[in-house]
N, C-alpha and C. Protein backbone atom coordinates (compact mmCIF):
# COMPACT_ATOMS: atom_id res chain seq x y z
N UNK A 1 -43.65 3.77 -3.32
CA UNK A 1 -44.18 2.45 -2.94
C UNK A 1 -43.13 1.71 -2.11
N UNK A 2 -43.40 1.21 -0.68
CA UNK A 2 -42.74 0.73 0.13
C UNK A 2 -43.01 -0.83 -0.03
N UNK A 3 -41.70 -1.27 -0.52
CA UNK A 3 -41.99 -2.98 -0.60
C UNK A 3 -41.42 -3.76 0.97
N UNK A 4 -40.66 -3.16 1.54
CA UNK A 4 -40.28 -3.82 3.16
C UNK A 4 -38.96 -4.34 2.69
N UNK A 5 -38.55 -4.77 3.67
CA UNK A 5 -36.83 -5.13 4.01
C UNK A 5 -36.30 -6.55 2.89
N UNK A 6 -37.80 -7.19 2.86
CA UNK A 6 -37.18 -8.26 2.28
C UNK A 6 -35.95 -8.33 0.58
N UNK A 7 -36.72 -7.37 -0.26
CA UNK A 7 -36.09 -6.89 -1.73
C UNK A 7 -34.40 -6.71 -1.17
N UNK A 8 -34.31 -5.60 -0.41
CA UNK A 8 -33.13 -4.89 0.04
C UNK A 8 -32.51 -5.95 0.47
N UNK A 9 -32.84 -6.83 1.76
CA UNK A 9 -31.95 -7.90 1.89
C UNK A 9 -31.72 -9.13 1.13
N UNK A 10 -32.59 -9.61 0.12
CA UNK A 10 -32.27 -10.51 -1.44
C UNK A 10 -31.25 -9.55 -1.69
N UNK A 11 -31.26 -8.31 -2.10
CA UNK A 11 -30.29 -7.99 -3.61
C UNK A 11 -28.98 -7.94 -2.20
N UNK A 12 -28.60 -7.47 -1.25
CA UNK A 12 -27.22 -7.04 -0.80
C UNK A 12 -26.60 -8.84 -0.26
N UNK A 13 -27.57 -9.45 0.02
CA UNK A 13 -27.09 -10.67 -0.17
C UNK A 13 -26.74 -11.48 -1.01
N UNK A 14 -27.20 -11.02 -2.54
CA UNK A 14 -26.70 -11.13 -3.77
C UNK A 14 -25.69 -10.46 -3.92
N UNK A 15 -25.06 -9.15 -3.81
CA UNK A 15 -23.71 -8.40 -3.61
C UNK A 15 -22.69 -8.99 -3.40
N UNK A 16 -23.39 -9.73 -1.57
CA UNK A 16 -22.36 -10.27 -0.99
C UNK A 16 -21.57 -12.03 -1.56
N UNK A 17 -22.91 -12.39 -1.92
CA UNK A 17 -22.12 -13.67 -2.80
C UNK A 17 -21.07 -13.12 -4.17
N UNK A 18 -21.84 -12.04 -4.64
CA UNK A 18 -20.74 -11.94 -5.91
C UNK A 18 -19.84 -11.72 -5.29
N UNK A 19 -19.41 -11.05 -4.53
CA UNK A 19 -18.03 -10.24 -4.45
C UNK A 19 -17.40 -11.55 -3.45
N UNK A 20 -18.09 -12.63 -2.82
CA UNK A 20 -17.09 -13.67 -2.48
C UNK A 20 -16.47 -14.40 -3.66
N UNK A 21 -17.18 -14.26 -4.66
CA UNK A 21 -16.89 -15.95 -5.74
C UNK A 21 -15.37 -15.58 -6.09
N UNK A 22 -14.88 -14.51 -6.13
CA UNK A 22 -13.48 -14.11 -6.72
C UNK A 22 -12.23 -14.51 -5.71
N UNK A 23 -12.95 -14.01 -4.13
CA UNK A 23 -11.80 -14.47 -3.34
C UNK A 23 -11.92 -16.01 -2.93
N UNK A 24 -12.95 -16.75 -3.15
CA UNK A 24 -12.72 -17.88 -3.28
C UNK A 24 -12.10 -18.52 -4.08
N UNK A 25 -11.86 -18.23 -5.39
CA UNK A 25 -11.43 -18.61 -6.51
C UNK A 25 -9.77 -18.55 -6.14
N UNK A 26 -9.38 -17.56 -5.53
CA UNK A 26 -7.90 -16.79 -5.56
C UNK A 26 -7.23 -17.89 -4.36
N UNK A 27 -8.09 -18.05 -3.44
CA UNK A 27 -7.69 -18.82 -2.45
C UNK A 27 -7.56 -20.21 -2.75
N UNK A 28 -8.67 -20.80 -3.50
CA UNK A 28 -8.65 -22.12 -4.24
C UNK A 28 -7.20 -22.17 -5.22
N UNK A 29 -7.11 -21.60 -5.67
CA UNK A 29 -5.78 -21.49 -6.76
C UNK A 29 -4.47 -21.00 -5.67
N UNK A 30 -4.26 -20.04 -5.26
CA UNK A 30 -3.57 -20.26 -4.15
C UNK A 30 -2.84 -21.74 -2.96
N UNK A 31 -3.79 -22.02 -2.76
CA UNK A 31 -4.08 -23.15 -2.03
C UNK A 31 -3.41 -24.21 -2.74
N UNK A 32 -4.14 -24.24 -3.70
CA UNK A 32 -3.16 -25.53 -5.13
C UNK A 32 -1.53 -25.30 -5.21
N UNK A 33 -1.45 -23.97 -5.50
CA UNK A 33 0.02 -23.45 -5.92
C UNK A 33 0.50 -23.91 -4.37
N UNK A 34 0.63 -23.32 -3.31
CA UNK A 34 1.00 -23.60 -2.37
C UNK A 34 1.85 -25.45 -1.87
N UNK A 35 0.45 -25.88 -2.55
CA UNK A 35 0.59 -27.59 -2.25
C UNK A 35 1.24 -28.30 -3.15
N UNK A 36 1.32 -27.17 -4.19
CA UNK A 36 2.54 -28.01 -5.66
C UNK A 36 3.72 -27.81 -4.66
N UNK A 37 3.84 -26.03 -4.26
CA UNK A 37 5.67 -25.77 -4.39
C UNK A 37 5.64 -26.89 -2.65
N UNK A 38 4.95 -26.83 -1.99
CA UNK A 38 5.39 -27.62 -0.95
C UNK A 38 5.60 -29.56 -1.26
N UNK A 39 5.08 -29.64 -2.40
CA UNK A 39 5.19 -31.33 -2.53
C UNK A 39 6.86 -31.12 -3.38
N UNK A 40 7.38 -29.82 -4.45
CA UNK A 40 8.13 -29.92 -5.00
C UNK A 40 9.75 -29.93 -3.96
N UNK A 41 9.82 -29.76 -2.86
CA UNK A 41 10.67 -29.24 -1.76
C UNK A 41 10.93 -30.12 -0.94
């Protein structure tokens, strides 16, 4: 049973958000650390 492109492009666009939320996270925290050691200097 052929459902068309739409299923396939929901779920890999779901992929693609999961696998951003982590490097956002790393960069957000990053970003912080960064702006501590530069206010501490």
């Amino acid at each position: 049973m052929q459902m068309g492109n739409k299923p396939a492009k929901g779920f890999n666009n779901g992929i693609l958000y999961l696998m951003t939320i982590p490097y956002l996270a790393i960069g957000v925290v990053g970003f912080k650390w960064w702006q501590n050691e530069k206010r501490k200097s």
